[in-house]
Every structure is written in C-alpha cells, then in structure tokens.
C-alpha atoms as a PDB file:
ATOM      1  CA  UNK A   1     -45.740 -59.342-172.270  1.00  0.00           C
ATOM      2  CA  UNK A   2     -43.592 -60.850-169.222  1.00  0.00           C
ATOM      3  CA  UNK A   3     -45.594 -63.128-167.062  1.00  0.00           C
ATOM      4  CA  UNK A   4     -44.205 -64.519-163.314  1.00  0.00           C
ATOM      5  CA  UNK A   5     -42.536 -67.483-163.495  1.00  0.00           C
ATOM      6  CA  UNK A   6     -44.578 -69.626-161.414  1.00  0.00           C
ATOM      7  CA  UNK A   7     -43.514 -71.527-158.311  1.00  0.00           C
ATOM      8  CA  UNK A   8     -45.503 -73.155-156.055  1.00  0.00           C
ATOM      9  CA  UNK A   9     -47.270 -76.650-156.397  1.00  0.00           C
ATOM     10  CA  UNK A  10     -50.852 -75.398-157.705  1.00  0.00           C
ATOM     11  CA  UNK A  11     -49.780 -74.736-161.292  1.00  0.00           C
ATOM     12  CA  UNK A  12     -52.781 -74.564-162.566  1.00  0.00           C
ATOM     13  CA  UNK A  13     -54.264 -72.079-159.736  1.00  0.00           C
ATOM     14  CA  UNK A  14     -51.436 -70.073-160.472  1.00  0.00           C
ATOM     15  CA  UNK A  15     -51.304 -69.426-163.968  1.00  0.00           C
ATOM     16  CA  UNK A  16     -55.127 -68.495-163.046  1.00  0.00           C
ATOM     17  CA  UNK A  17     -53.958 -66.123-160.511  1.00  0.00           C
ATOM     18  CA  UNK A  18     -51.617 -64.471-163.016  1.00  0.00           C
ATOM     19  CA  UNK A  19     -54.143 -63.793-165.717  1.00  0.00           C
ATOM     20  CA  UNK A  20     -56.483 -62.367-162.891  1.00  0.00           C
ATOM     21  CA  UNK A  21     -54.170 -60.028-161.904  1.00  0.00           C
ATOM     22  CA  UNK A  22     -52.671 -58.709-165.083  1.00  0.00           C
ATOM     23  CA  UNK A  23     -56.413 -57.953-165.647  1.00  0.00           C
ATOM     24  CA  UNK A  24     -57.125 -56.295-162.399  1.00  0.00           C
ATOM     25  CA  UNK A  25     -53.820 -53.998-163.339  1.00  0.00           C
ATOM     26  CA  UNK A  26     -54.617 -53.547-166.688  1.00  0.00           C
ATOM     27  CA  UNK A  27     -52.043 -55.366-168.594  1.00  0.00           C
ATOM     28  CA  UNK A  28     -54.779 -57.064-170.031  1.00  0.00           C
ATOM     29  CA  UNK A  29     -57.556 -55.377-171.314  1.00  0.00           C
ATOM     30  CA  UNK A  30     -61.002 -57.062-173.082  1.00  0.00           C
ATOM     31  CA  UNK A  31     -59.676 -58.247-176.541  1.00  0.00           C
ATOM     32  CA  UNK A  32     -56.216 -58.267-176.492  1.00  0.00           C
ATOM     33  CA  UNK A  33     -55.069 -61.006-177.937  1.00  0.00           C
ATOM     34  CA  UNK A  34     -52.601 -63.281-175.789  1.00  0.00           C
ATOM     35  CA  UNK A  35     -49.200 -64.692-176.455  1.00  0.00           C
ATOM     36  CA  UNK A  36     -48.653 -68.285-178.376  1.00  0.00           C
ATOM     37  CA  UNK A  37     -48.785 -71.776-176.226  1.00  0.00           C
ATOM     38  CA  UNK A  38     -45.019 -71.757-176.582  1.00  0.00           C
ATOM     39  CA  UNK A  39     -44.444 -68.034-175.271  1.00  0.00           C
ATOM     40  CA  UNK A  40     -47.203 -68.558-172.197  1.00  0.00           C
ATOM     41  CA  UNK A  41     -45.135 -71.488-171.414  1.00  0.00           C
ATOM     42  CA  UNK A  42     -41.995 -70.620-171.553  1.00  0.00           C
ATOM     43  CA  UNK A  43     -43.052 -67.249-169.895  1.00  0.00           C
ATOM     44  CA  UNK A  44     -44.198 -69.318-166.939  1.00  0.00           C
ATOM     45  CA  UNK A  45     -41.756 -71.986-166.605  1.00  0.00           C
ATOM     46  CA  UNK A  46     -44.831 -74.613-166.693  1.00  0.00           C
ATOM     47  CA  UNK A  47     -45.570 -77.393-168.673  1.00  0.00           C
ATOM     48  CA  UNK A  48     -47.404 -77.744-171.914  1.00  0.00           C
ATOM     49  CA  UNK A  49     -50.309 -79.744-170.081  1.00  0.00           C
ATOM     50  CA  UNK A  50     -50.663 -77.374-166.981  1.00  0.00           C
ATOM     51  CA  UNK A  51     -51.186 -74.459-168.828  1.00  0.00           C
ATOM     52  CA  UNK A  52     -53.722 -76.283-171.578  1.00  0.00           C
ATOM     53  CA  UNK A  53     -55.330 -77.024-168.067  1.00  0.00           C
ATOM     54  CA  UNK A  54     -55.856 -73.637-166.953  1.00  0.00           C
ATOM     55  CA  UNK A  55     -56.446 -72.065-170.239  1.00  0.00           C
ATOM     56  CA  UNK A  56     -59.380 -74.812-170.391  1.00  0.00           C
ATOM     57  CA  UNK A  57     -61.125 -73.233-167.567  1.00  0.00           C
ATOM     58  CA  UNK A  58     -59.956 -69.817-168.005  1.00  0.00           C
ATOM     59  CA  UNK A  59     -62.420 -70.252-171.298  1.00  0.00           C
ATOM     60  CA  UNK A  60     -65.091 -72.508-169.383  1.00  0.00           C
ATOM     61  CA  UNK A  61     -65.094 -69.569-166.937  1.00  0.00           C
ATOM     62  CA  UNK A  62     -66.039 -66.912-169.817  1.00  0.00           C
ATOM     63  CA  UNK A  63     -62.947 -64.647-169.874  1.00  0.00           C
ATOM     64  CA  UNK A  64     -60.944 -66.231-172.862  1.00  0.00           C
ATOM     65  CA  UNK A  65     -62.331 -67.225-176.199  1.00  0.00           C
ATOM     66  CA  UNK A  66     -60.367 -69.217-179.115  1.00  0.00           C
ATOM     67  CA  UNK A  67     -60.349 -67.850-182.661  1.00  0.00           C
ATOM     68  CA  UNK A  68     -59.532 -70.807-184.786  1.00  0.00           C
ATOM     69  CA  UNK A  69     -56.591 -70.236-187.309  1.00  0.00           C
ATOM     70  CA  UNK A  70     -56.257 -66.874-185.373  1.00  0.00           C
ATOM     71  CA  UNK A  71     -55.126 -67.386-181.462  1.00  0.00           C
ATOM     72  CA  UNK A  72     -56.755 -67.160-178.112  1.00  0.00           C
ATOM     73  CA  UNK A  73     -58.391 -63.458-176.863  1.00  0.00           C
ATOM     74  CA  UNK A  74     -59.180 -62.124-173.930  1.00  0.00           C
ATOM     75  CA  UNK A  75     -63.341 -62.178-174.574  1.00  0.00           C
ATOM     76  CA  UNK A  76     -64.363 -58.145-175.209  1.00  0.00           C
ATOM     77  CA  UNK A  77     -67.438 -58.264-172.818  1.00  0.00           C
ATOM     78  CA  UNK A  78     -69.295 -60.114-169.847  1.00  0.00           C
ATOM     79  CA  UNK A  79     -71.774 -62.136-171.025  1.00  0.00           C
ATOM     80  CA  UNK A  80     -74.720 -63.858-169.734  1.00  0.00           C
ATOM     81  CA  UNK A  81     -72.979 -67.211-169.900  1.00  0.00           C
ATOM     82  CA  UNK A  82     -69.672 -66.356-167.464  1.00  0.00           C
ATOM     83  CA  UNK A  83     -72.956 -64.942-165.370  1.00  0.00           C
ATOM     84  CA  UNK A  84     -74.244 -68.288-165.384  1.00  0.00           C
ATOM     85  CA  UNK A  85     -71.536 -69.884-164.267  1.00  0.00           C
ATOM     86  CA  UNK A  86     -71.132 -67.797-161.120  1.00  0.00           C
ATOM     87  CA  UNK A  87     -74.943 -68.381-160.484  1.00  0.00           C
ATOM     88  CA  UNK A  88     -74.040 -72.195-160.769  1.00  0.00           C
ATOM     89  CA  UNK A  89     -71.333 -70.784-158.111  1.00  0.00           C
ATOM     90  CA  UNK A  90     -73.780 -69.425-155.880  1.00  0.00           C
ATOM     91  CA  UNK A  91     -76.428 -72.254-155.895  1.00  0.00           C
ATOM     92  CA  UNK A  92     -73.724 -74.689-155.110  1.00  0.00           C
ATOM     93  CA  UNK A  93     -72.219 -72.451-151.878  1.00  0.00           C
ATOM     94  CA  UNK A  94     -75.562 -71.638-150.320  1.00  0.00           C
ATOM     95  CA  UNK A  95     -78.775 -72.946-151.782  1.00  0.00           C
ATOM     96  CA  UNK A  96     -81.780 -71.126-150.485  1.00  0.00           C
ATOM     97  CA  UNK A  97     -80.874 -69.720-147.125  1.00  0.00           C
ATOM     98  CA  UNK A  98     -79.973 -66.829-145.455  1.00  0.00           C
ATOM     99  CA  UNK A  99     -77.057 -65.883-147.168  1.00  0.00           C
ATOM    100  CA  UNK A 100     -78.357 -65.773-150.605  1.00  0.00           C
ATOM    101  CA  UNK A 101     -81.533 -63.663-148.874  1.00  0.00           C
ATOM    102  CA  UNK A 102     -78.448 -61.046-147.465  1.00  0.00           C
ATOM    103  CA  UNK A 103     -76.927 -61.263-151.314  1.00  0.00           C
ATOM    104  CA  UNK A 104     -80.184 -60.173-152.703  1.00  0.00           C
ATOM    105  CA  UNK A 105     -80.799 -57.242-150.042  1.00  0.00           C
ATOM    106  CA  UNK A 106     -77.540 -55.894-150.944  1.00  0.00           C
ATOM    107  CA  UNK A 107     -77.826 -55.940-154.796  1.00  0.00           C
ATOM    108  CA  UNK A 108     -81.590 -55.351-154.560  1.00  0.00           C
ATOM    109  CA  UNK A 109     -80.978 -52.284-152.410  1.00  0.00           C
ATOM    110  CA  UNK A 110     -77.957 -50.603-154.477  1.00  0.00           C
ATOM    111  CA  UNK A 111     -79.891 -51.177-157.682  1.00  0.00           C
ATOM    112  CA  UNK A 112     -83.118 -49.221-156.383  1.00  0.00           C
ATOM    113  CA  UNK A 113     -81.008 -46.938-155.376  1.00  0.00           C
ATOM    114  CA  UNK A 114     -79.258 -46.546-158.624  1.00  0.00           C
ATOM    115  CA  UNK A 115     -82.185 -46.430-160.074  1.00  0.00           C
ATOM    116  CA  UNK A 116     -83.490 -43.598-158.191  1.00  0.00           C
ATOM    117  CA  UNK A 117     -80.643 -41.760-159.096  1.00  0.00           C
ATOM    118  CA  UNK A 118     -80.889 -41.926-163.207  1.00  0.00           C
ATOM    119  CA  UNK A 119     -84.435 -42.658-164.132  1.00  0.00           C
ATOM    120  CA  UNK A 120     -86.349 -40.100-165.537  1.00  0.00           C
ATOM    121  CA  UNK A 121     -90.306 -39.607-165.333  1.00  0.00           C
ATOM    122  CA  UNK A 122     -90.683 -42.077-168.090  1.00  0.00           C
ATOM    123  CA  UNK A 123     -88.702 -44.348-167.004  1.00  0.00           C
ATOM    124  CA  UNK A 124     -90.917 -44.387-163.950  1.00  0.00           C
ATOM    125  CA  UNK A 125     -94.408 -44.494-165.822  1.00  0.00           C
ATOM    126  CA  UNK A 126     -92.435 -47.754-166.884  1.00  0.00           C
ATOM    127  CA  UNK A 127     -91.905 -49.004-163.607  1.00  0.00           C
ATOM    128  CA  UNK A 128     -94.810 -48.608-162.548  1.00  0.00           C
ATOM    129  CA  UNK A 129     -96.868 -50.270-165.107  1.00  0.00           C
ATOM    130  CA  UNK A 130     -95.057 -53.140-164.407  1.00  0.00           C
ATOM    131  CA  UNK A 131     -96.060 -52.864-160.687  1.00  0.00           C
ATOM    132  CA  UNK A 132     -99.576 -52.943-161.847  1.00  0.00           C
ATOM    133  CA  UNK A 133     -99.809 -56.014-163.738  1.00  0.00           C
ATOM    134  CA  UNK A 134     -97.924 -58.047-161.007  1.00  0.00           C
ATOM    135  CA  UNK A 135    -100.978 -56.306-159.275  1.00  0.00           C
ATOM    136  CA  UNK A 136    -103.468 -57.609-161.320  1.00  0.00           C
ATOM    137  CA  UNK A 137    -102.112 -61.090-162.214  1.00  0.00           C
ATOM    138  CA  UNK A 138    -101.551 -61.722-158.004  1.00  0.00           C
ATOM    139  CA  UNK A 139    -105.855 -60.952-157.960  1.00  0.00           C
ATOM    140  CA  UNK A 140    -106.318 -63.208-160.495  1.00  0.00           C
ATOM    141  CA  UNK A 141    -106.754 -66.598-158.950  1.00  0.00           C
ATOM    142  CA  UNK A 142    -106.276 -68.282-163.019  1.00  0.00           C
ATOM    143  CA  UNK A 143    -103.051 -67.179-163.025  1.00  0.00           C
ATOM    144  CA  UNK A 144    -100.535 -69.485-162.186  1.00  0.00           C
ATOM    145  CA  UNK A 145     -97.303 -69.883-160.220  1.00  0.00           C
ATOM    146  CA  UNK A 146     -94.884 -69.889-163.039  1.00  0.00           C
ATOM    147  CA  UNK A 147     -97.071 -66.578-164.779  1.00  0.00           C
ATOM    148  CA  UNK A 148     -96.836 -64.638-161.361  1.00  0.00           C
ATOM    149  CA  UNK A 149     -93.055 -65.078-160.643  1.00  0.00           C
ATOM    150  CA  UNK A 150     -92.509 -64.094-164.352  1.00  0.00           C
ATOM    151  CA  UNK A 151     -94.634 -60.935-163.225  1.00  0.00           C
ATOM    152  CA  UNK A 152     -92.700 -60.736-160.218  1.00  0.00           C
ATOM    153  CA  UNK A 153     -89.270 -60.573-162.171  1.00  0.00           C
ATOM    154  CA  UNK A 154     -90.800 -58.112-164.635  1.00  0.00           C
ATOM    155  CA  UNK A 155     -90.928 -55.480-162.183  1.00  0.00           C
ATOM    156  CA  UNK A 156     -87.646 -55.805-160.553  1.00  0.00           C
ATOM    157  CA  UNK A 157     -86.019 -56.087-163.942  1.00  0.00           C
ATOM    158  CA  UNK A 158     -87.750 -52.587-165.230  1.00  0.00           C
ATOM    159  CA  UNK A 159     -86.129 -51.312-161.695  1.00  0.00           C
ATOM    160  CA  UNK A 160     -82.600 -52.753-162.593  1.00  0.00           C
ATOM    161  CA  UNK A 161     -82.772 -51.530-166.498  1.00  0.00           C
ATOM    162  CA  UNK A 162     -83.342 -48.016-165.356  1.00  0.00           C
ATOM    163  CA  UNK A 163     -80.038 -48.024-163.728  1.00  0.00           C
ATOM    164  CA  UNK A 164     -78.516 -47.632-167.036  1.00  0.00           C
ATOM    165  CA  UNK A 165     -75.171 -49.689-165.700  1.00  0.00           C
ATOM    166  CA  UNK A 166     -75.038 -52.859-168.146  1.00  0.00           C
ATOM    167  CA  UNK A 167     -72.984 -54.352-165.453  1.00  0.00           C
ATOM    168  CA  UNK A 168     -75.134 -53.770-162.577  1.00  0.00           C
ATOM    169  CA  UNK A 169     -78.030 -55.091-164.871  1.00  0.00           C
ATOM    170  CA  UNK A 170     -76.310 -58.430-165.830  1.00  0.00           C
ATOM    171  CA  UNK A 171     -75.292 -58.666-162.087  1.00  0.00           C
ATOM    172  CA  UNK A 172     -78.686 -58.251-160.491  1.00  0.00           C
ATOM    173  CA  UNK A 173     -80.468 -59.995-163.163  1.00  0.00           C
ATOM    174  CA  UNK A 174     -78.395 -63.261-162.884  1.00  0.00           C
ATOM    175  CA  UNK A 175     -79.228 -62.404-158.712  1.00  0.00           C
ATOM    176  CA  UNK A 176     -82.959 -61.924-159.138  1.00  0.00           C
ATOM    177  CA  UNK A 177     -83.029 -64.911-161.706  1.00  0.00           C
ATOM    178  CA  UNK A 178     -81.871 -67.108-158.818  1.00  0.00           C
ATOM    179  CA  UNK A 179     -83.237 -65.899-156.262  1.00  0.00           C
ATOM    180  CA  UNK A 180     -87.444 -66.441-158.084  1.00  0.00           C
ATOM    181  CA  UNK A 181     -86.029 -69.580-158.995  1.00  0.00           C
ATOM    182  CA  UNK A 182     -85.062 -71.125-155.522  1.00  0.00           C
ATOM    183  CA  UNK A 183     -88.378 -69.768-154.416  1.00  0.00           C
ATOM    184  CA  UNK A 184     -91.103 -70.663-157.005  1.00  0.00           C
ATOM    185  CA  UNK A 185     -91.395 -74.013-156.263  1.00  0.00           C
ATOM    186  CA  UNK A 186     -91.226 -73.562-152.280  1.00  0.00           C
ATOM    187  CA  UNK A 187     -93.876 -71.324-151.816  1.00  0.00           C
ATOM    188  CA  UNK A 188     -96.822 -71.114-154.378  1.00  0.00           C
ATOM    189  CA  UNK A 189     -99.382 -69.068-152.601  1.00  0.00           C
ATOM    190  CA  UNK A 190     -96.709 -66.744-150.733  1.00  0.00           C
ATOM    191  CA  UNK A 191     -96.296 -63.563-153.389  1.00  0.00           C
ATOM    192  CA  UNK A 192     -99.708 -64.041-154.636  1.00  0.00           C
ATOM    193  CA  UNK A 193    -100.915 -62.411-150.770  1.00  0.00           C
ATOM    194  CA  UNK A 194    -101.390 -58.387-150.892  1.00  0.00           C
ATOM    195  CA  UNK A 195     -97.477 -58.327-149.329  1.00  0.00           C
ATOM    196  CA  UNK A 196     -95.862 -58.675-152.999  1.00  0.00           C
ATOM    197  CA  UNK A 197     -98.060 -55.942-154.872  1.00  0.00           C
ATOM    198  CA  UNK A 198     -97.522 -53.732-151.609  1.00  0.00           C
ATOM    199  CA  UNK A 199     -93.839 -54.039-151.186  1.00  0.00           C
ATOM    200  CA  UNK A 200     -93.827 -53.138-154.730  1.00  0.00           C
ATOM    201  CA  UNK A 201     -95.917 -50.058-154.225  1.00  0.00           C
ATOM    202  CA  UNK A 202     -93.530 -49.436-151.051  1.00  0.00           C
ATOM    203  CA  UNK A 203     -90.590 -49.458-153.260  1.00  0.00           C
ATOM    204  CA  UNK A 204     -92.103 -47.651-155.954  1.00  0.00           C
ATOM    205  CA  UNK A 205     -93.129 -44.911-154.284  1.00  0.00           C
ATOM    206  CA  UNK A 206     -89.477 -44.580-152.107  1.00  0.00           C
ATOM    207  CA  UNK A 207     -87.894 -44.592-155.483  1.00  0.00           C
ATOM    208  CA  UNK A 208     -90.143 -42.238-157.321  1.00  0.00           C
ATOM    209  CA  UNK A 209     -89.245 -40.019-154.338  1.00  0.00           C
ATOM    210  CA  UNK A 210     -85.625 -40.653-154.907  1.00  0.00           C
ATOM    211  CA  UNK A 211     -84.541 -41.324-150.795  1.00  0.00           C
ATOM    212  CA  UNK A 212     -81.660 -43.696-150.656  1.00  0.00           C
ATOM    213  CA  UNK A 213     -83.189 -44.232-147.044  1.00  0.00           C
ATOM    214  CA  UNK A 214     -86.642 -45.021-147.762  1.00  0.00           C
ATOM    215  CA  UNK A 215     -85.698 -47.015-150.530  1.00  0.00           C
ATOM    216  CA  UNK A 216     -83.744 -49.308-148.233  1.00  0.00           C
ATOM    217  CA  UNK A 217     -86.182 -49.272-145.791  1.00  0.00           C
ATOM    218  CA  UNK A 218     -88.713 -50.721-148.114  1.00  0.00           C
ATOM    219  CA  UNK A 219     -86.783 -53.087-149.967  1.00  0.00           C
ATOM    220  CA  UNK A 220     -85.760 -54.287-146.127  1.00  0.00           C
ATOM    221  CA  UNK A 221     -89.477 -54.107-144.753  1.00  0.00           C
ATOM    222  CA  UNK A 222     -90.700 -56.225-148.237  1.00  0.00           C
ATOM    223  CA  UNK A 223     -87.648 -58.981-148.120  1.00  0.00           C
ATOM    224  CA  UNK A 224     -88.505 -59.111-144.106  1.00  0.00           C
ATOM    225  CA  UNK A 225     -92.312 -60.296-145.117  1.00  0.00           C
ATOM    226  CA  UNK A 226     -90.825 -62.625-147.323  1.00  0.00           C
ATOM    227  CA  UNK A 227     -88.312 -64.810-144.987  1.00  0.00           C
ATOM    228  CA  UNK A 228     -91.910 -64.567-142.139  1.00  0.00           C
ATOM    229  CA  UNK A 229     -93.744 -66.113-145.003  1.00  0.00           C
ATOM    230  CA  UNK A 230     -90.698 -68.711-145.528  1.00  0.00           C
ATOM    231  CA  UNK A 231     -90.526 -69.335-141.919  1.00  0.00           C
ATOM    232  CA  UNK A 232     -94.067 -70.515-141.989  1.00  0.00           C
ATOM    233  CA  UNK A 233     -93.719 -72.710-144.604  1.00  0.00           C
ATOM    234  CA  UNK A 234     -91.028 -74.313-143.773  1.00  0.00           C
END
C-alpha cells in the first residue's frame, strides 16, 4: 500500500490525516493489518519518532490496536471506548449548554424516527413498559435522583435499541449517557414533575403511530420543557 509522502510542518496531524482518508476511501478496511514501522516510514518520508507519535494516538483514539509478536491492525469494530473518548470530546467543547441540548434534538429525533420505522408491535409493548416504570418511579417520592435518571435512560435506550442500527445505538447511547449525566446533578426535582412521564407518553404515542412529524414535534415540545425547567434553575 502507497501512502503520500508527507510535507507540511504538522507531521504528526498528517500522517493522521492520511490514515483517515485511506479509510474514508476504502483502502483501509476494519482489520486489515498495516504495513511494518520501517515501510510506514519510509512510505511517508517521516521520522521514526513522528510516526510512533501518531500511531500512539491513532490507538488512544480507538481505530488501531497492536497484536504483540503479530503487527498493528486496523481495530474490526467501534467500540464503546473510541465512544468514550469522543464523549470526553464533547464535554470538553461545550459542557452543558445549548449546543449539546441542539446535539441531543438531532440524534434524539433521527433515532425516534428510526425507530418508528423498524419496530414491530413487540418491540413497542417494550417501549412502553419502560415508559411506565419511569412513570411509576417519578410518583414515588422514595425514589431517588440517581434511580429516576437510570429510569429516564431506560426508556430512551429501549427507543434507540429498536432502531436495529448498532451504530446509531452506540452513537445515541454515548449522547443520551452525557446528556443525564450533565443534568442529574443540576436539577433533582426537574424530571420527577408530570413533564418527563408525559413527554414520554407524547413520544410514545407519535412513534407507535409511526409520523416522522409528530415524532419531532414531541421530542421538540418535551426537550423545550426541559431547557424552561433549566432556565428556572439556573
């Protein structure tokens, strides 16, 4: 495999850059075992240190993996721990504001939607049970913060599993995962109010009728109740 010789000052970027794209085009595919340290380099016309540098976070990042006595390998699969990086990614760019709340509409919306589009009547019966033990948890003043965000999560992951997409459920998971999480500890009392188990019930029903429309118009109407509720707090 012929790589660019690379030319401008950030080596390191660069040899990054390369590997990005001969994924994007295919010339690299999940598995494929790469070329030796002495090939890469002399392919790129870098030094020994520069690309040790980028391989280093090339495999911090998640997308190569070292096989002792064996070589280095493109990994075969996302996993939950390149997610978690990006995540990292996210929390450090935005925090809790409004673009992580636009982030969320957008995944939150296409996943309903997705959802609407391949579960099946089970699938739904599934759904919905897990609407109605958020319900009765958020009644039950015993039950604590931590129990009703778990509750909270349950619901939107047994929306995102029914998409069937293992990419679109590792995506929106990590998404959701943040998003509870920069929340729990900000407002205690907010989702345990009728609005979470009836923006539930809004989406439920929109998806159970299977309206891309309706289904963004409640995901919008329930994450609108949600930055009010915010607002107040803060």
């Amino acid at each position: 495999m012929k790589f660019n010789s690379i030319q401008r000052n950030s080596v390191v970027d660069d040899i990054i850059g390369e590997f990005k794209q001969k994924l994007i085009s295919g010339e690299l595919r999940p598995g494929h075992k790469l070329p030796s340290e002495t090939e890469l380099v002399e392919s790129f016309g870098v030094g020994r240190s520069a690309l040790r540098e980028a391989m280093k976070i090339l495999g911090a990042l998640g997308v190569v993996e070292i096989r002792r006595g064996d070589g280095t390998y493109i990994v075969q699969e996302v996993t939950s721990d390149s997610l978690n990086k990006l995540v990292f990614q996210i929390i450090l760019e935005s925090g809790m504001n409004m673009d992580l709340f636009e982030l969320r509409e957008l995944i939150q919306i296409g996943y309903c939607q997705l959802c609407a589009q391949k579960a099946t009547e089970d699938d739904l019966e599934s759904i919905e049970k897990k609407a109605n033990e958020f319900e009765k948890m958020s009644s039950n003043k015993e039950t604590n913060i931590l129990q009703l965000t778990k509750a909270d999560l349950a619901f939107h992951y047994s929306i995102i599993d029914k998409t069937k997409n293992p990419l679109v459920i590792k995506i929106s998971r990590a998404i959701e995962e943040l998003f509870f999480g920069s929340i729990q500890n900000t407002v205690s009392n907010i989702i345990r109010q009728q609005d979470g188990p009836a923006g539930h019930r809004e989406i439920l029903i929109s998806i159970k009728e299977r309206d891309p429309e309706n289904i963004r118009i409640a995901v919008k109407n329930s994450l609108d109740k949600l930055r009010f509720a915010l607002g107040k707090v803060d």
